[in-house]
C-alpha atoms as a PDB file:
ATOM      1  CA  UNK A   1     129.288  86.964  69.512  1.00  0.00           C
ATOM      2  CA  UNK A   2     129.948  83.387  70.954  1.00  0.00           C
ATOM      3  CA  UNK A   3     129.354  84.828  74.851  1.00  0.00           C
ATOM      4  CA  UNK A   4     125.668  85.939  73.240  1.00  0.00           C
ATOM      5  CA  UNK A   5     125.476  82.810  72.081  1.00  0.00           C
ATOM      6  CA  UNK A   6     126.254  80.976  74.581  1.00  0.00           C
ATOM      7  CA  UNK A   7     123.896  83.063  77.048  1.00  0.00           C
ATOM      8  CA  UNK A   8     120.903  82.829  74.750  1.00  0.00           C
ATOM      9  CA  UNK A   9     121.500  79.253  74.415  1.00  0.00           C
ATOM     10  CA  UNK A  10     121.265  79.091  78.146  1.00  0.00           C
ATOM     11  CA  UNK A  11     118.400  81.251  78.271  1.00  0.00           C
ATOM     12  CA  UNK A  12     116.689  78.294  76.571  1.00  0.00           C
ATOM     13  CA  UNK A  13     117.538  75.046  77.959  1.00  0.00           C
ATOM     14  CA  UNK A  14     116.610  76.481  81.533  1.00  0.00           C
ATOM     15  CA  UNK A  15     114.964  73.905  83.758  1.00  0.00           C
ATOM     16  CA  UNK A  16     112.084  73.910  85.866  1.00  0.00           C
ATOM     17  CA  UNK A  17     113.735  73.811  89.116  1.00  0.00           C
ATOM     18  CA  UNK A  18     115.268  77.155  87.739  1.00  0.00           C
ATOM     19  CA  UNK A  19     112.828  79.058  86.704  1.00  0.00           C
ATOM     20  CA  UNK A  20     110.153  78.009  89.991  1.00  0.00           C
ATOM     21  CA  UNK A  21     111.782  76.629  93.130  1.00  0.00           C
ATOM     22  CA  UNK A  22     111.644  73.893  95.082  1.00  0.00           C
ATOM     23  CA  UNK A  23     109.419  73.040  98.381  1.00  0.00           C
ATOM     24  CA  UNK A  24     109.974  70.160 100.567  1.00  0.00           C
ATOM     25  CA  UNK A  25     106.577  67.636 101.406  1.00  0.00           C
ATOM     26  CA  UNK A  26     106.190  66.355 104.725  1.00  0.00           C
ATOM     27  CA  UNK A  27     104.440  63.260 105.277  1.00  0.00           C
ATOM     28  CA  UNK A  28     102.274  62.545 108.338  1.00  0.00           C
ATOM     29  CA  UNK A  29     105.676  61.383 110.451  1.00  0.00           C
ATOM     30  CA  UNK A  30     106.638  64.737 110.143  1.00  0.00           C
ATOM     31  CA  UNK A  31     109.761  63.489 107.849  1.00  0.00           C
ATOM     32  CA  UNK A  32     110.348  65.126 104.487  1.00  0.00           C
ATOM     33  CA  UNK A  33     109.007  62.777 101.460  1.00  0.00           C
ATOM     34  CA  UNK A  34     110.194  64.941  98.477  1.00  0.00           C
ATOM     35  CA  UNK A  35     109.951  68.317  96.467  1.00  0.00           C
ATOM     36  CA  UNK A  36     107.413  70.044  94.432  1.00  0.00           C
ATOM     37  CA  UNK A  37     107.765  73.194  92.196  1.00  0.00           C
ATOM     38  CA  UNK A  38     106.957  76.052  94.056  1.00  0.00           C
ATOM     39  CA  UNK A  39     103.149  77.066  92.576  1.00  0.00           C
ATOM     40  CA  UNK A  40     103.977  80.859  90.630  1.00  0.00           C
ATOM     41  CA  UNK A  41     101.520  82.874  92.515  1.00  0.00           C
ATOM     42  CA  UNK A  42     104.236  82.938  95.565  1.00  0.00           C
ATOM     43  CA  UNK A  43     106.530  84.784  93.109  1.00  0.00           C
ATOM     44  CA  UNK A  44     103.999  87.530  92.604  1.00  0.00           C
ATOM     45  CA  UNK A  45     104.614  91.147  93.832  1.00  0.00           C
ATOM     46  CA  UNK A  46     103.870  92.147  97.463  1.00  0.00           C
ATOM     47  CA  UNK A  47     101.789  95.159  97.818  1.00  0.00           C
ATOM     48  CA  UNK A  48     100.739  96.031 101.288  1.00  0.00           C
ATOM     49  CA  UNK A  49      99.216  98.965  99.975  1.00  0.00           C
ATOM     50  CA  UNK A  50      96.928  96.843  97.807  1.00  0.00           C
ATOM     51  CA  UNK A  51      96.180  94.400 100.221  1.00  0.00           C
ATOM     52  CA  UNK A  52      95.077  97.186 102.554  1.00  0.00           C
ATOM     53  CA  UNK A  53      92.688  99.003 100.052  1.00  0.00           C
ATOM     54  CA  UNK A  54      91.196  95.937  99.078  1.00  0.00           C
ATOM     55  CA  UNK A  55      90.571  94.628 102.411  1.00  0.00           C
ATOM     56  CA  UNK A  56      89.687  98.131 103.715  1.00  0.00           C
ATOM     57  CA  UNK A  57      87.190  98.353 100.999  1.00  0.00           C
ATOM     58  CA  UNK A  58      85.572  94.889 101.337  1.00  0.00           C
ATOM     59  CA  UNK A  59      85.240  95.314 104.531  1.00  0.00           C
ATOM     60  CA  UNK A  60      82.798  98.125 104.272  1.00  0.00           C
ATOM     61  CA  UNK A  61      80.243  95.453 102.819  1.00  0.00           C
ATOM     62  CA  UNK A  62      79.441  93.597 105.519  1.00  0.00           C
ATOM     63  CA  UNK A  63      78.158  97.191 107.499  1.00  0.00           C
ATOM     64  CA  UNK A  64      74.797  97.577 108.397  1.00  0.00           C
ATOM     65  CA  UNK A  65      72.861 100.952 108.070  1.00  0.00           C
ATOM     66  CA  UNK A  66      72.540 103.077 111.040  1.00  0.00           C
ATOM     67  CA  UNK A  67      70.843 106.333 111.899  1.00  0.00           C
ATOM     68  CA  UNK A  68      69.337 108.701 114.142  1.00  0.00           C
ATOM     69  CA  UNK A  69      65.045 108.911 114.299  1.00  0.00           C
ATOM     70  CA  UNK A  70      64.469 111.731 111.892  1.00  0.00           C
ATOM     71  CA  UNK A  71      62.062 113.624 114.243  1.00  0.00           C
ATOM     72  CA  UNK A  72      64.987 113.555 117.145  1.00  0.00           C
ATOM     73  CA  UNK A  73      65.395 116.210 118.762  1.00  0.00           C
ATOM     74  CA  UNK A  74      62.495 118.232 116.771  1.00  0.00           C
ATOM     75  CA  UNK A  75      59.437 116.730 119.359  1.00  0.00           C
ATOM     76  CA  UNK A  76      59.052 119.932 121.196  1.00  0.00           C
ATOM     77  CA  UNK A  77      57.610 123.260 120.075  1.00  0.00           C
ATOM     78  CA  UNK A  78      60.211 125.754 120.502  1.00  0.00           C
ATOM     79  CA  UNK A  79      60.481 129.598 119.219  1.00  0.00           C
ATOM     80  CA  UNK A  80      63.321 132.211 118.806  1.00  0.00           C
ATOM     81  CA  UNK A  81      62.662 134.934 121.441  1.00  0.00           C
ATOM     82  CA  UNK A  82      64.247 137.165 118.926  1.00  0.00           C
ATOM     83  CA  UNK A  83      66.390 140.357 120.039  1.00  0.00           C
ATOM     84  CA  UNK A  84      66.318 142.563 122.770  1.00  0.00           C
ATOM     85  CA  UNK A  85      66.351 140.284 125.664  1.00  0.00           C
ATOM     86  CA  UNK A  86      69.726 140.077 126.118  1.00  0.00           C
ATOM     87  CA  UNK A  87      69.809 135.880 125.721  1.00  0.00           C
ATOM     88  CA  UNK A  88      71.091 134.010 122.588  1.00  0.00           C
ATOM     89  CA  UNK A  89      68.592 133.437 119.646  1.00  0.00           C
ATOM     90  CA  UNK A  90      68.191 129.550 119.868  1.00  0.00           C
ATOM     91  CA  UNK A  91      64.795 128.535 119.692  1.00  0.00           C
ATOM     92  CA  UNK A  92      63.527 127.878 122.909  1.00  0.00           C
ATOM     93  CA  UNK A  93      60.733 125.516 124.545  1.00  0.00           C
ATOM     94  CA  UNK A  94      57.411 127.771 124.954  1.00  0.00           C
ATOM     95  CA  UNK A  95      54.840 127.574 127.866  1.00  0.00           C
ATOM     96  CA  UNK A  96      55.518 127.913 131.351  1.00  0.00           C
ATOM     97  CA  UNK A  97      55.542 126.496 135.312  1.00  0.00           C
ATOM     98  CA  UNK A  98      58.273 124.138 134.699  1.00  0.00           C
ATOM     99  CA  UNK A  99      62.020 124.169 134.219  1.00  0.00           C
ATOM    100  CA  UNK A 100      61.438 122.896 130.698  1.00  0.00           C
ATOM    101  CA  UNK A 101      59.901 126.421 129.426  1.00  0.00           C
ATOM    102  CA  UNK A 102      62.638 128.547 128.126  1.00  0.00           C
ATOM    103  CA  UNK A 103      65.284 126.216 127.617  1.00  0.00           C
ATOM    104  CA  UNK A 104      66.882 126.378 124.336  1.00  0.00           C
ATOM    105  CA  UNK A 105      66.090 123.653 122.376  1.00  0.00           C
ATOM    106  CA  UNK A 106      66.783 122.153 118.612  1.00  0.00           C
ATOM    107  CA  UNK A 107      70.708 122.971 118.261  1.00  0.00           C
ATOM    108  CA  UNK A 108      73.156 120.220 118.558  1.00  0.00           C
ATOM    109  CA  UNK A 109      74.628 122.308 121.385  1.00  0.00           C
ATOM    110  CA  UNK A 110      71.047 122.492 123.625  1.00  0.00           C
ATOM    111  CA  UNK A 111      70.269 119.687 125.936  1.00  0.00           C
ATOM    112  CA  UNK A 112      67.541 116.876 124.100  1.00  0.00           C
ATOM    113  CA  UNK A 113      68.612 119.113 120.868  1.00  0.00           C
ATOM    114  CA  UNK A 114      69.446 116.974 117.910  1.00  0.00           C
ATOM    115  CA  UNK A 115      72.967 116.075 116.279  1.00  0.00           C
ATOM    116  CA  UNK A 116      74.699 118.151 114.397  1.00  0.00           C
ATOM    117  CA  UNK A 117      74.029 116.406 110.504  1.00  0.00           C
ATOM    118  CA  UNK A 118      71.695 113.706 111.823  1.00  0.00           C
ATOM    119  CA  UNK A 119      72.769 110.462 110.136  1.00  0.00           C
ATOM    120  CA  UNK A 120      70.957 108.756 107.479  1.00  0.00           C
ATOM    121  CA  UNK A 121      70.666 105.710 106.102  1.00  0.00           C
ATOM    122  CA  UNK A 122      71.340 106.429 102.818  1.00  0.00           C
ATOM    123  CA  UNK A 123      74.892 107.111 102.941  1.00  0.00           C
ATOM    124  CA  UNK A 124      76.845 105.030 100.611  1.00  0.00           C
ATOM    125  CA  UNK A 125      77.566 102.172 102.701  1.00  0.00           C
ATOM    126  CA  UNK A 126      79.048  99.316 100.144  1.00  0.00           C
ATOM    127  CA  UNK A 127      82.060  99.814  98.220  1.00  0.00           C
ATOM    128  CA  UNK A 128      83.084  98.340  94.476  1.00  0.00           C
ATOM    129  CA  UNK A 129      86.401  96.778  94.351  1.00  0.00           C
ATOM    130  CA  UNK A 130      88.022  96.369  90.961  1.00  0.00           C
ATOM    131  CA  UNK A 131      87.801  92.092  90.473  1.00  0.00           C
ATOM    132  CA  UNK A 132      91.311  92.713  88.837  1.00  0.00           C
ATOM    133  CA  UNK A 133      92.500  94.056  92.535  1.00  0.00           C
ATOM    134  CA  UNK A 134      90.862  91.887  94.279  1.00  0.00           C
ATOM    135  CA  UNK A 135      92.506  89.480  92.677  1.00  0.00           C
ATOM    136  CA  UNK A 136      95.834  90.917  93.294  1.00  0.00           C
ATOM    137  CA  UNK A 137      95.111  91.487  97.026  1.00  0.00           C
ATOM    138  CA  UNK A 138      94.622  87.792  96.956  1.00  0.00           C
ATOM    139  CA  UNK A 139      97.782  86.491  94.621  1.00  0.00           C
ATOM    140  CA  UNK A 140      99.939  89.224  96.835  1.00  0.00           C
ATOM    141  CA  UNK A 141      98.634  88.392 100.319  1.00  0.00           C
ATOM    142  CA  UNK A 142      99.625  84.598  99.629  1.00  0.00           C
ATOM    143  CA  UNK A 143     102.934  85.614  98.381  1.00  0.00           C
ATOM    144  CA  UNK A 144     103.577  87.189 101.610  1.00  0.00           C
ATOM    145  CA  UNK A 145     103.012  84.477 103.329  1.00  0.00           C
ATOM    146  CA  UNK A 146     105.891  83.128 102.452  1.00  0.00           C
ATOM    147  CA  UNK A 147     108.299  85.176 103.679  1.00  0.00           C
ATOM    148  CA  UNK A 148     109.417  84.414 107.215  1.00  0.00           C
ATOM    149  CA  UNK A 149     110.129  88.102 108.297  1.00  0.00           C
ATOM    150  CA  UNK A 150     106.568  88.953 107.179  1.00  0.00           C
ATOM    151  CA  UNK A 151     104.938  86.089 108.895  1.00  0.00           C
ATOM    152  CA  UNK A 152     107.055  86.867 111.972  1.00  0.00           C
ATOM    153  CA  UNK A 153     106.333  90.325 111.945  1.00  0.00           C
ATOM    154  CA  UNK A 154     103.016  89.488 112.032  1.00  0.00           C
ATOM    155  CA  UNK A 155     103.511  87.460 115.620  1.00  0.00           C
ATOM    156  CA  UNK A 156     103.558  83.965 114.296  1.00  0.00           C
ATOM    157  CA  UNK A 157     105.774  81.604 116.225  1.00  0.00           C
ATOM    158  CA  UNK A 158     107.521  80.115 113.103  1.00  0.00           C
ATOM    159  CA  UNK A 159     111.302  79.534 114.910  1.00  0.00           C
ATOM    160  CA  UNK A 160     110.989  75.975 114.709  1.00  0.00           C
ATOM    161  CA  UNK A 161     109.243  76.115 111.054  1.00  0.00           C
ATOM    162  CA  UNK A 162     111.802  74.203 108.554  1.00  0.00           C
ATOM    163  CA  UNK A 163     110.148  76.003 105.772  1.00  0.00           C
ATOM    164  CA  UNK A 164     107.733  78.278 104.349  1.00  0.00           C
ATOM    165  CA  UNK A 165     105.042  77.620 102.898  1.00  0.00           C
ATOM    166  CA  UNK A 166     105.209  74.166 105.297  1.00  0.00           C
ATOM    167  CA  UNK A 167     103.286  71.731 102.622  1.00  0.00           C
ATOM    168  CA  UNK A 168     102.182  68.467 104.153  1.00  0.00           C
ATOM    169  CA  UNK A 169     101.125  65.303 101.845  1.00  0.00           C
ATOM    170  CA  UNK A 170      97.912  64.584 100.858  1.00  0.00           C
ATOM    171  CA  UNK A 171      98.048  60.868 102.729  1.00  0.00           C
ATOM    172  CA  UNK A 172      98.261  63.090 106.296  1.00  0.00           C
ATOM    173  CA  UNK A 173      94.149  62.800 105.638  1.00  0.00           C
ATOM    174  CA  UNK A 174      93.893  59.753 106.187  1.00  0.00           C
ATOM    175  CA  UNK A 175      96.073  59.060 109.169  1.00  0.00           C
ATOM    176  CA  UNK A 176      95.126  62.417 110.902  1.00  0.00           C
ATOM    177  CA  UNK A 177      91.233  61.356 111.493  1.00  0.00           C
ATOM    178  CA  UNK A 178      91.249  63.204 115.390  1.00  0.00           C
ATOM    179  CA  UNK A 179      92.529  66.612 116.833  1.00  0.00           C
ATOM    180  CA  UNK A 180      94.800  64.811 118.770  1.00  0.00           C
ATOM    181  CA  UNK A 181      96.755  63.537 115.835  1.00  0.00           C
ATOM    182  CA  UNK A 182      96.767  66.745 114.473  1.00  0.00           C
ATOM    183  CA  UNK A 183      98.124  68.514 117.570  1.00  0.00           C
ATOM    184  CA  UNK A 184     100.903  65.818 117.316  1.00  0.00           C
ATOM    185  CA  UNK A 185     101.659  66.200 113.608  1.00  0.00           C
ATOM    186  CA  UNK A 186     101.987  69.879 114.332  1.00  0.00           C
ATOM    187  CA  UNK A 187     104.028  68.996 116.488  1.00  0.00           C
ATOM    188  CA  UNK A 188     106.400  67.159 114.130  1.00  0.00           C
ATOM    189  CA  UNK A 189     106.514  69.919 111.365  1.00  0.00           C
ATOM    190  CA  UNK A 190     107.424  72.617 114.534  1.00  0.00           C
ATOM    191  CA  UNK A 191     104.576  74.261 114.179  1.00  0.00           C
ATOM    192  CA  UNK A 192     103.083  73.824 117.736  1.00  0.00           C
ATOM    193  CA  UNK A 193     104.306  77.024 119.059  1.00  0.00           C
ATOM    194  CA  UNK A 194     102.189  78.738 117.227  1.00  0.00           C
ATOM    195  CA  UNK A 195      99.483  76.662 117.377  1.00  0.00           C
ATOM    196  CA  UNK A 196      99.376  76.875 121.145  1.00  0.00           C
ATOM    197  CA  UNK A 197     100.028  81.076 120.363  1.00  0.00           C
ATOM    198  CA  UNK A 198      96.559  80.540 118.406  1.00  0.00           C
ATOM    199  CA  UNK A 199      94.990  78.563 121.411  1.00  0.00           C
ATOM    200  CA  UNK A 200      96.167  81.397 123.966  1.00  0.00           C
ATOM    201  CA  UNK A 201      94.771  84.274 121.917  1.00  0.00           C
ATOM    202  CA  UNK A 202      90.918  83.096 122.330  1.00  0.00           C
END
């Protein structure tokens, strides 16, 4: 009964620095200034799968409709020859004296025939996404980043990275005014590999 006790006890008087960890603050030399408690939506669940149907889904709302002219493929005045002539029954262009007349015409397999289930443009383009996944997509995809093996596996050039997530101080504002400065200050925190990664890939 004491070891209960004791461990509820325990349970209680937890700290912060317990129960959320720690990140280090650089300041704009590049030199760590202090800690700050970890914010909780890094210690949310990772769900690739969620992240995926979320983004998959969102993504569809930025399409715009396409289709094929309605009449395609239609613009000609073409007839069956029926049985009995030993040819296939497609329809097929009418009149005569030129190689037009008689070819088969219409079907998706004729040449100038149309498509086989012309497109339209009222297919359902846009997609609803659940604002309670969306927002888990969101909490989960910052989680992931981070974890070093995910970032990595993603082909970010975080070797020289002391930590992630790499917080910087809110003074670096102020003394980073040019892109210069930031280069440099990247620099610092070891994150110019993949900064110059970023740079390559355009």
């Amino acid at each position: 009964s004491s070891a209960v006790l004791e461990r509820s006890s325990h349970k209680a008087t937890k700290k912060m620095a317990e129960t959320r960890p720690l990140v280090t603050v650089y300041g704009a030399d590049g030199a760590a200034g202090g800690t700050a408690p970890l914010p909780g939506v890094f210690a949310a669940p990772i769900r690739p799968d969620v992240v995926l149907s979320v983004h998959t889904n969102i993504a569809k709302n930025a399409r715009q409709a396409y289709a094929v002219m309605m009449k395609a493929g239609h613009q000609t005045s073409a007839e069956s020859w029926g049985t009995g002539r030993a040819v296939s029954r497609i329809p097929r262009v009418q009149g005569g004296g030129t190689q037009r007349s008689g070819q088969g015409a219409f079907g998706n397999m004729c040449r100038s025939g149309r498509m086989f289930a012309p497109t339209k443009v009222w297919r359902k383009w846009h997609r609803k996404v659940n604002l309670n996944e969306r927002r888990y997509a969101v909490a989960s995809a910052i989680a992931a980043s981070a974890c070093p093996p995910l970032v990595m596996a993603r082909g970010h050039k975080i070797d020289d990275c002391p930590e992630l997530p790499l917080v910087v101080d809110a003074s670096v504002t102020d003394s980073v005014a040019k892109t210069k400065a930031a280069v440099a200050l990247l620099a610092k925190l070891g994150a110019a590999a993949d900064a110059g990664k970023c740079a390559a890939s355009k």
